[in-house]
C-alpha atoms as a PDB file:
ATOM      1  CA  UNK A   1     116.449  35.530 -50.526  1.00  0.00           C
ATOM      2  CA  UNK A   2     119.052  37.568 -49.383  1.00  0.00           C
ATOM      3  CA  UNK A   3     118.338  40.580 -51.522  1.00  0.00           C
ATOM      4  CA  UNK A   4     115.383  41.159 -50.421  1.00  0.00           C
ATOM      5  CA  UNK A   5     115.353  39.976 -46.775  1.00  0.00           C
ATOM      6  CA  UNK A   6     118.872  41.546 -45.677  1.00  0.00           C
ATOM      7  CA  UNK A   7     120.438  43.621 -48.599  1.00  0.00           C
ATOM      8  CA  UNK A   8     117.932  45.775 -49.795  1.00  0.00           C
ATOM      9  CA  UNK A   9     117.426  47.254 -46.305  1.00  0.00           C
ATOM     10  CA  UNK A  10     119.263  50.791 -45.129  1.00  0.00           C
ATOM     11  CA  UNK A  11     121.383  49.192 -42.080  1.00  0.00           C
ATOM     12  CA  UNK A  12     123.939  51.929 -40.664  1.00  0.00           C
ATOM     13  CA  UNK A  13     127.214  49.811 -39.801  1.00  0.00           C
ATOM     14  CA  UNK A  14     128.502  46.246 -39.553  1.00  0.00           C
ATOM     15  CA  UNK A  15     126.699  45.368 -35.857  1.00  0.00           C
ATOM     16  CA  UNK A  16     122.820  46.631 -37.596  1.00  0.00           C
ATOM     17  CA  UNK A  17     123.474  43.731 -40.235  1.00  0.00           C
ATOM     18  CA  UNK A  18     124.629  41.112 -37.875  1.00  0.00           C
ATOM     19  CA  UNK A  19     122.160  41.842 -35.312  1.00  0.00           C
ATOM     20  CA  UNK A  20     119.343  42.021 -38.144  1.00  0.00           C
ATOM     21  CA  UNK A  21     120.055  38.639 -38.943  1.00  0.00           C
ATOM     22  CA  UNK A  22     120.287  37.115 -35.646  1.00  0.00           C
ATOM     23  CA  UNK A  23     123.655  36.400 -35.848  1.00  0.00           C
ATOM     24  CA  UNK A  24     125.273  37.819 -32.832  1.00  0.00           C
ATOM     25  CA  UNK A  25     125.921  36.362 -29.096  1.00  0.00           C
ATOM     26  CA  UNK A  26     123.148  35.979 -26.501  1.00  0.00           C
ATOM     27  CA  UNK A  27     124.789  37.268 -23.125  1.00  0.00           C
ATOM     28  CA  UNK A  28     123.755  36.469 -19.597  1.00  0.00           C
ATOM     29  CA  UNK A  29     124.746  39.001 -17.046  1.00  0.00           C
ATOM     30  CA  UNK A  30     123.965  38.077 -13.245  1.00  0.00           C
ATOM     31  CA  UNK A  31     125.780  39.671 -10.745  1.00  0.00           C
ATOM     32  CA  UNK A  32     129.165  38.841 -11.133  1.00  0.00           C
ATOM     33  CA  UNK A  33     128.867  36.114 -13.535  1.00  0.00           C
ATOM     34  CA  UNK A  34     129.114  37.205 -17.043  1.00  0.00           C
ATOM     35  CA  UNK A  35     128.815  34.067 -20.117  1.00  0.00           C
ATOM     36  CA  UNK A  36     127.611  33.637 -23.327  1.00  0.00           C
ATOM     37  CA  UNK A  37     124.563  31.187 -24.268  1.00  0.00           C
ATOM     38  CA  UNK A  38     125.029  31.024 -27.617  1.00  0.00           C
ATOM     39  CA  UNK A  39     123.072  32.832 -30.521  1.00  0.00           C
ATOM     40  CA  UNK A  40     120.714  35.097 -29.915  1.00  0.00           C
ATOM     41  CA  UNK A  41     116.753  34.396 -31.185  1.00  0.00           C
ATOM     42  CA  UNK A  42     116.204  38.012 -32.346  1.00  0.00           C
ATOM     43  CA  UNK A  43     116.574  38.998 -35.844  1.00  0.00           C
ATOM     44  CA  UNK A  44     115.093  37.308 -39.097  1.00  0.00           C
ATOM     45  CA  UNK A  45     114.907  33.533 -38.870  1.00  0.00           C
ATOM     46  CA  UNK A  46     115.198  33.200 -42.598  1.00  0.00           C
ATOM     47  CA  UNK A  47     118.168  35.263 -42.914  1.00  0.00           C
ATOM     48  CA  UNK A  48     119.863  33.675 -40.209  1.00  0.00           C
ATOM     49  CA  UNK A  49     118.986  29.906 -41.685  1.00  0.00           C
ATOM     50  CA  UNK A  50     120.495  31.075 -45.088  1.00  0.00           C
ATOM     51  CA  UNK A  51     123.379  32.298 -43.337  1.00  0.00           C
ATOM     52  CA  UNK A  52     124.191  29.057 -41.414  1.00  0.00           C
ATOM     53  CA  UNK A  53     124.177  26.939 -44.551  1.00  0.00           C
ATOM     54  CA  UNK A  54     126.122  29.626 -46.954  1.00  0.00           C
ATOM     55  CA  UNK A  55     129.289  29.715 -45.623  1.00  0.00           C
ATOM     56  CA  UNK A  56     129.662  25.736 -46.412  1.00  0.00           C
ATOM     57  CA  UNK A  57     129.035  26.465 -49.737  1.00  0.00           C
ATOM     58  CA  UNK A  58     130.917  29.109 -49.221  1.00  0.00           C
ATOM     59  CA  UNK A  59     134.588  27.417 -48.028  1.00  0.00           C
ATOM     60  CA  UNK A  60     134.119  25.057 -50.737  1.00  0.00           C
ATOM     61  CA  UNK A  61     133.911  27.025 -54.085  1.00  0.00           C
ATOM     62  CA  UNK A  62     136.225  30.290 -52.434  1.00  0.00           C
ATOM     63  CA  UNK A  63     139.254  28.083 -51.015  1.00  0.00           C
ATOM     64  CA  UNK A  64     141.510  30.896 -51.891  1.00  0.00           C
ATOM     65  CA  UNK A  65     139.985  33.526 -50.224  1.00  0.00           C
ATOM     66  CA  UNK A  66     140.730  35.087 -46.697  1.00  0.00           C
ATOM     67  CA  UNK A  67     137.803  34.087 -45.117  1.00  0.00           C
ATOM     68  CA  UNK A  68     138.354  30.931 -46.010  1.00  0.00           C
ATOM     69  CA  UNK A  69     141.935  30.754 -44.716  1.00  0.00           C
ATOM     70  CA  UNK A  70     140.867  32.035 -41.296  1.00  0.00           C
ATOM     71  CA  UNK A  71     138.249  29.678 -40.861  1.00  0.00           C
ATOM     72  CA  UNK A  72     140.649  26.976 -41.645  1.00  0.00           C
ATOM     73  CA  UNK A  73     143.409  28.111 -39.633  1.00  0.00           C
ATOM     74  CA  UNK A  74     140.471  28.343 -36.625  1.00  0.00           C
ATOM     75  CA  UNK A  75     139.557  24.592 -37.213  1.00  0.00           C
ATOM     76  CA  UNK A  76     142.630  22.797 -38.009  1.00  0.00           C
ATOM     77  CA  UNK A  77     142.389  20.951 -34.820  1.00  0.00           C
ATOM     78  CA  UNK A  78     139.472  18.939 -36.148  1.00  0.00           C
ATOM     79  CA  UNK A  79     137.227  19.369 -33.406  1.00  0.00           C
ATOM     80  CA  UNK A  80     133.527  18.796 -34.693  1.00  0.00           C
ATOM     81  CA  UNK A  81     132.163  21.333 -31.612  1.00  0.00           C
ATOM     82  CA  UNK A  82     134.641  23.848 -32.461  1.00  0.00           C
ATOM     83  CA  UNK A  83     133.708  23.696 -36.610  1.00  0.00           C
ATOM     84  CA  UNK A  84     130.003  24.756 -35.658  1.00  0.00           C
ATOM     85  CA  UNK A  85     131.077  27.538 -33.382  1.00  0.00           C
ATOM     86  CA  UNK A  86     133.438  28.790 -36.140  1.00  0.00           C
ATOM     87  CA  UNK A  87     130.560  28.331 -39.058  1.00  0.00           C
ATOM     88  CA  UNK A  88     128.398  31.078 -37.563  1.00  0.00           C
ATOM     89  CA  UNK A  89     131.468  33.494 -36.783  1.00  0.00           C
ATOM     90  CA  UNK A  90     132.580  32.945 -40.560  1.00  0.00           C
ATOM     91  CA  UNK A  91     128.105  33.341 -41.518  1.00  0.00           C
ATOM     92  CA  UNK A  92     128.252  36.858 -39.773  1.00  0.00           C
ATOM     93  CA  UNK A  93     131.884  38.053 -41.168  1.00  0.00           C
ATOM     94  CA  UNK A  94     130.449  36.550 -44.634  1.00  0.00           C
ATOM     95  CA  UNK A  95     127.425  38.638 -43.989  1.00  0.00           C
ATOM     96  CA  UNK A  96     129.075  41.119 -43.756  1.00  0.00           C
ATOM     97  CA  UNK A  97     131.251  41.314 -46.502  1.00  0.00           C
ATOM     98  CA  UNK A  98     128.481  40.676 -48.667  1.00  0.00           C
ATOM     99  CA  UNK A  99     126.560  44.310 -47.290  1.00  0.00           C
ATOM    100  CA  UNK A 100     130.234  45.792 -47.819  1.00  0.00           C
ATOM    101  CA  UNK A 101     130.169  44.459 -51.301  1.00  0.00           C
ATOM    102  CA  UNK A 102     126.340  45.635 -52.347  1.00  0.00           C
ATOM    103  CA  UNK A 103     126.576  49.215 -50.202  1.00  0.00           C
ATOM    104  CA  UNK A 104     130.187  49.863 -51.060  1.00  0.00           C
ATOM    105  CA  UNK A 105     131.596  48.343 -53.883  1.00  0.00           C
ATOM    106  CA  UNK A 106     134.437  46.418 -51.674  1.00  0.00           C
ATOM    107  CA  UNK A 107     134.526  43.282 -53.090  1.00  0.00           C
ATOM    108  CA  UNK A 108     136.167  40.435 -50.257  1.00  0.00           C
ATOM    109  CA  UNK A 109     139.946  39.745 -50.506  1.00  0.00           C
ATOM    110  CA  UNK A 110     140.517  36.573 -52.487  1.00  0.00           C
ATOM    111  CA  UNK A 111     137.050  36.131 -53.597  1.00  0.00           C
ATOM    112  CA  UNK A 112     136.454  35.731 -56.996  1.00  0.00           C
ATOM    113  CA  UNK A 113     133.486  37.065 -58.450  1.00  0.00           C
ATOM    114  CA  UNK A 114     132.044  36.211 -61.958  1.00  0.00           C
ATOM    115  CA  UNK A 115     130.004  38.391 -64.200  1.00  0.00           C
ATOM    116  CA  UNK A 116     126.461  37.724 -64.232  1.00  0.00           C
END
């Protein structure tokens, strides 16, 4: 699904992917008051439904890998609300190490990656 909803597609950096997928913040500027209201509803729904439930699958086969270290030096307090805010910043850097990996050639630091 990926392939050909997300990498197939000619994005020019890092903030086209994540904002293609609908993973990036949803700000609310009014006057002086400036906060965030969570993820945004732009982008492709499918994409960014794969991309919340990948990075679970994700932390558990890749344990070694650095994005699997910073998530779990983010949630070591065991906070449940602080886990899901975490999962989608770990779905968009995922993302984007997997466009790195198919455009570039840079395969993720830690990650192992098996022949196919």
């Amino acid at each position: 699904m990926l392939v050909h909803e997300m990498l197939s597609r000619q994005l020019r950096d890092r903030r086209a992917v994540a904002r293609y997928a609908g993973l990036t913040d949803s700000p609310d500027e009014s006057g002086q008051r400036r906060r965030e209201k969570g993820l945004a509803r732009a982008g492709n729904a499918r994409v960014r439904r794969g991309m919340i439930k990948l990075p679970w699958r994700f932390l558990r086969f890749q344990k070694d890998s650095d994005l699997a270290r910073w998530f779990q030096a983010r949630t070591s307090d065991g906070r449940k609300t602080r886990r899901k805010t975490m999962i989608v910043a770990l779905a968009r850097k995922l993302l984007i190490a997997l466009w790195l990996f198919v455009t570039a050639g840079e395969v993720p630091q830690g990650v192992i990656v098996r022949a196919a």
